[in-house]
N, C-alpha and C. Protein backbone atom coordinates (compact mmCIF):
# COMPACT_ATOMS: atom_id res chain seq x y z
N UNK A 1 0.82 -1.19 0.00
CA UNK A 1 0.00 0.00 0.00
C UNK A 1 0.86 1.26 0.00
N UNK A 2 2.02 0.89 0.05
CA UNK A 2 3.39 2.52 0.49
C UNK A 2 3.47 2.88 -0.84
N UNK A 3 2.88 1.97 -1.90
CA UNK A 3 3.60 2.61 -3.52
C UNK A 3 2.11 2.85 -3.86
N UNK A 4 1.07 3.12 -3.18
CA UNK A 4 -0.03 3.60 -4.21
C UNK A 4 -0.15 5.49 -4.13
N UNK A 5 -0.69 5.55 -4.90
CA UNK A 5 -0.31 7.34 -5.14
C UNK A 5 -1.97 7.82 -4.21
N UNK A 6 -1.17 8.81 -3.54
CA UNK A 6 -2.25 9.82 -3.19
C UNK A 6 -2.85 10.69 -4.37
N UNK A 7 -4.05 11.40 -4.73
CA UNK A 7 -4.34 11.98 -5.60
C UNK A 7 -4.59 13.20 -4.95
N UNK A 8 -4.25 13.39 -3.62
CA UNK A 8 -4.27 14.86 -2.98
C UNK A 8 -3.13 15.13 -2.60
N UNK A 9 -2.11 14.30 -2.81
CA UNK A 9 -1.01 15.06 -3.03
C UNK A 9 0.06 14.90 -4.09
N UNK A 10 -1.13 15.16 -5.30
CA UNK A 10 0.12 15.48 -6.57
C UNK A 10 -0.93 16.53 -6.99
N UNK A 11 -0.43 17.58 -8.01
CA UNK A 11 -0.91 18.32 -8.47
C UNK A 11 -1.97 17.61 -9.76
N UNK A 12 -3.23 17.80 -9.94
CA UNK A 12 -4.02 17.36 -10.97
C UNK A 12 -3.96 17.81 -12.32
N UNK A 13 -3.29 18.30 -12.81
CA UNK A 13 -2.84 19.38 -13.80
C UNK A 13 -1.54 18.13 -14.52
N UNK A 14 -0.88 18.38 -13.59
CA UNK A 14 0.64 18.20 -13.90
C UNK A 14 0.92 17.01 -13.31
N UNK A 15 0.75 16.80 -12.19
CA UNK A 15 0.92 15.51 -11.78
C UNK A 15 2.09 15.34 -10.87
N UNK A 16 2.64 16.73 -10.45
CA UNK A 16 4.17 17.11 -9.79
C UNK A 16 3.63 16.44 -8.72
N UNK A 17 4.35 16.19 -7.87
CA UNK A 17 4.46 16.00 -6.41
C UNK A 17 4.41 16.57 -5.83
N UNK A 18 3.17 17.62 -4.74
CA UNK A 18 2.94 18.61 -3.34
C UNK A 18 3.02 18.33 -2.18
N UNK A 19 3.58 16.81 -2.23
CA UNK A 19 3.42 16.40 -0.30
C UNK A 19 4.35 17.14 0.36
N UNK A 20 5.43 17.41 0.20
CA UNK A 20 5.95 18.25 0.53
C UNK A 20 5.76 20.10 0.08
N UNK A 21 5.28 20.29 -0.59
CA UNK A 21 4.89 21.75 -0.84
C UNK A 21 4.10 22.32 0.32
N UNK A 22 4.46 23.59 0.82
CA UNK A 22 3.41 24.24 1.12
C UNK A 22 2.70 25.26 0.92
N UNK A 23 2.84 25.22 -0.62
CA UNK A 23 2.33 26.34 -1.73
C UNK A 23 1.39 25.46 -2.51
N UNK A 24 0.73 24.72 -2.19
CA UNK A 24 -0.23 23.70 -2.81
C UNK A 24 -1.85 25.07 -2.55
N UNK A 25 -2.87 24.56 -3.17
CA UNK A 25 -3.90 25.14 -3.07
C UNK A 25 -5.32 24.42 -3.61
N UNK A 26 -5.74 24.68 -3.89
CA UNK A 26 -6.85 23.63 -4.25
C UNK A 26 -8.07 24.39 -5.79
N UNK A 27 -8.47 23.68 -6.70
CA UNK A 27 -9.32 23.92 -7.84
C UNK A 27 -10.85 24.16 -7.11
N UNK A 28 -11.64 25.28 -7.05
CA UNK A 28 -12.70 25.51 -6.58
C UNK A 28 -13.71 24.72 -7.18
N UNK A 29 -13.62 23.90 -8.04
CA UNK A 29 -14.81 23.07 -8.48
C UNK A 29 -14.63 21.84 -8.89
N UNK A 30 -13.59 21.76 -8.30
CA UNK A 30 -13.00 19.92 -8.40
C UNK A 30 -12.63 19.70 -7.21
N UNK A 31 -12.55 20.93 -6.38
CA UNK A 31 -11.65 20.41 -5.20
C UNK A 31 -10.24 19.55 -5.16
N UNK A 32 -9.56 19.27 -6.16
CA UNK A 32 -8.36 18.62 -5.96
C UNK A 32 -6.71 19.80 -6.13
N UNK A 33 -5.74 19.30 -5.53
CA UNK A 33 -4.84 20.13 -5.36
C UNK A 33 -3.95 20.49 -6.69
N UNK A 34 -3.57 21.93 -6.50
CA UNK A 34 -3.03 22.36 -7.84
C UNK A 34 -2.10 23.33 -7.89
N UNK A 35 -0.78 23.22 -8.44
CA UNK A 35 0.37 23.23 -8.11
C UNK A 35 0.28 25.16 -8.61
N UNK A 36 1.26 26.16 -7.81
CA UNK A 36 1.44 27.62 -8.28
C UNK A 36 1.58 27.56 -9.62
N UNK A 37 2.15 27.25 -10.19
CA UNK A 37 2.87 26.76 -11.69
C UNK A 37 1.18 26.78 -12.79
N UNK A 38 0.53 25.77 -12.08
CA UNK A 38 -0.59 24.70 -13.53
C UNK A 38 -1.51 26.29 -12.88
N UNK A 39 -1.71 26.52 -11.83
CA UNK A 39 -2.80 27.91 -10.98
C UNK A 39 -3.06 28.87 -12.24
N UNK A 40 -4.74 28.61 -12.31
CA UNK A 40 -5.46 29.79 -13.48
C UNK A 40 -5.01 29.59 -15.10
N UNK A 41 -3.90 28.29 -15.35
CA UNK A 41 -3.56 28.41 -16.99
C UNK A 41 -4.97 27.26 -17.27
N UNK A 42 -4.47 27.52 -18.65
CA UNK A 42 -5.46 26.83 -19.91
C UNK A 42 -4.98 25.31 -19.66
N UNK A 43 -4.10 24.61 -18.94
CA UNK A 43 -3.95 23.42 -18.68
C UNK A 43 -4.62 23.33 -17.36
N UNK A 44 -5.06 23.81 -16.58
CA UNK A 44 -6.28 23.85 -15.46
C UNK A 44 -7.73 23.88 -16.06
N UNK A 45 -7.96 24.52 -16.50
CA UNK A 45 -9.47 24.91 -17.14
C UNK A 45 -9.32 23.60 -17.73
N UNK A 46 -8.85 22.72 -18.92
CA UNK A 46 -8.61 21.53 -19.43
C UNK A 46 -8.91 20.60 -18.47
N UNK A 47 -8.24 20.30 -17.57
CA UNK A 47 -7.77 18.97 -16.31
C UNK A 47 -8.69 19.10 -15.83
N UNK A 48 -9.77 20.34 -15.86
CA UNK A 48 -11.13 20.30 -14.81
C UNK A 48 -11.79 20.07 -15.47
N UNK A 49 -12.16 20.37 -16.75
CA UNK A 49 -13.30 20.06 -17.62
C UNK A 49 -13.14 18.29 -17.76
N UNK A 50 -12.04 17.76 -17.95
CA UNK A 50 -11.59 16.83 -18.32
C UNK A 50 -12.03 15.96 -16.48
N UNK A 51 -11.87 16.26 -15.38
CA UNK A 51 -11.80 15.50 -14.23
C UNK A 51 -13.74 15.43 -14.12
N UNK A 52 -14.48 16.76 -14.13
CA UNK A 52 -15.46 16.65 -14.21
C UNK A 52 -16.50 16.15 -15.34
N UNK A 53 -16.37 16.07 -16.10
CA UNK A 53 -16.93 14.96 -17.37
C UNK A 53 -16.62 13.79 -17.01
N UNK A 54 -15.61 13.14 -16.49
CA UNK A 54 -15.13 11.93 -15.91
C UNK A 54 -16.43 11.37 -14.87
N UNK A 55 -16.64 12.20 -14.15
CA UNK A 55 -17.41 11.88 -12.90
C UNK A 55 -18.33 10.90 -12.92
N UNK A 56 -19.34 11.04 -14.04
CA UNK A 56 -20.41 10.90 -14.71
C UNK A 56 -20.42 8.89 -15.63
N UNK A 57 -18.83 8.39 -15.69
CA UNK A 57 -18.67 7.51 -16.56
C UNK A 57 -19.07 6.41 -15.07
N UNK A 58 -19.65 4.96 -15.94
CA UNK A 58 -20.14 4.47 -14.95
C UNK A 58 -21.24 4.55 -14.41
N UNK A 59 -21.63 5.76 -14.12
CA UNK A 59 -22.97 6.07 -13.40
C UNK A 59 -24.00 6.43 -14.02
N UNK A 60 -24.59 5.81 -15.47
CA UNK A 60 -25.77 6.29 -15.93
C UNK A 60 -26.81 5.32 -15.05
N UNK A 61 -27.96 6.59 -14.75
CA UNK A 61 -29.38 5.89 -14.17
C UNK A 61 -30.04 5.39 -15.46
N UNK A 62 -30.92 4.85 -15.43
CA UNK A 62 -31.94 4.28 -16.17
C UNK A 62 -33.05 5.07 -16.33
N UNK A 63 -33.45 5.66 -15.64
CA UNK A 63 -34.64 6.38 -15.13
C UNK A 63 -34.38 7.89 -16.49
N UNK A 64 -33.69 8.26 -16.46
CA UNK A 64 -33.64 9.77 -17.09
C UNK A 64 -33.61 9.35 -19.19
């Protein structure tokens, strides 16, 4: 279990490593952490559109 990856502590963007950062911050509508660097570019707006469309796979109801 020591080699499985946290996904709150790498940047979602980039994928850097923040466990040690303490300039980490977080995406207001994904909630996952995101490095000063990937913060407000067009590879954020991407990785979120891209994490939130994700959400959704798997989980179609029947009903709608």
């Amino acid at each position: 279990m020591s080699g499985q990856k946290n996904i709150m502590q790498e940047c979602f963007v980039c994928k850097k490593d923040l466990s040690q950062s303490q300039n980490k911050s977080f995406n207001t509508r994904t909630n996952l952490p995101v490095c000063e660097e990937c913060k407000g570019t067009e590879e954020e707006k991407k990785a979120e559109k891209e994490a939130l469309d994700s959400l959704a796979e798997g989980f179609i109801c029947g009903c709608i």
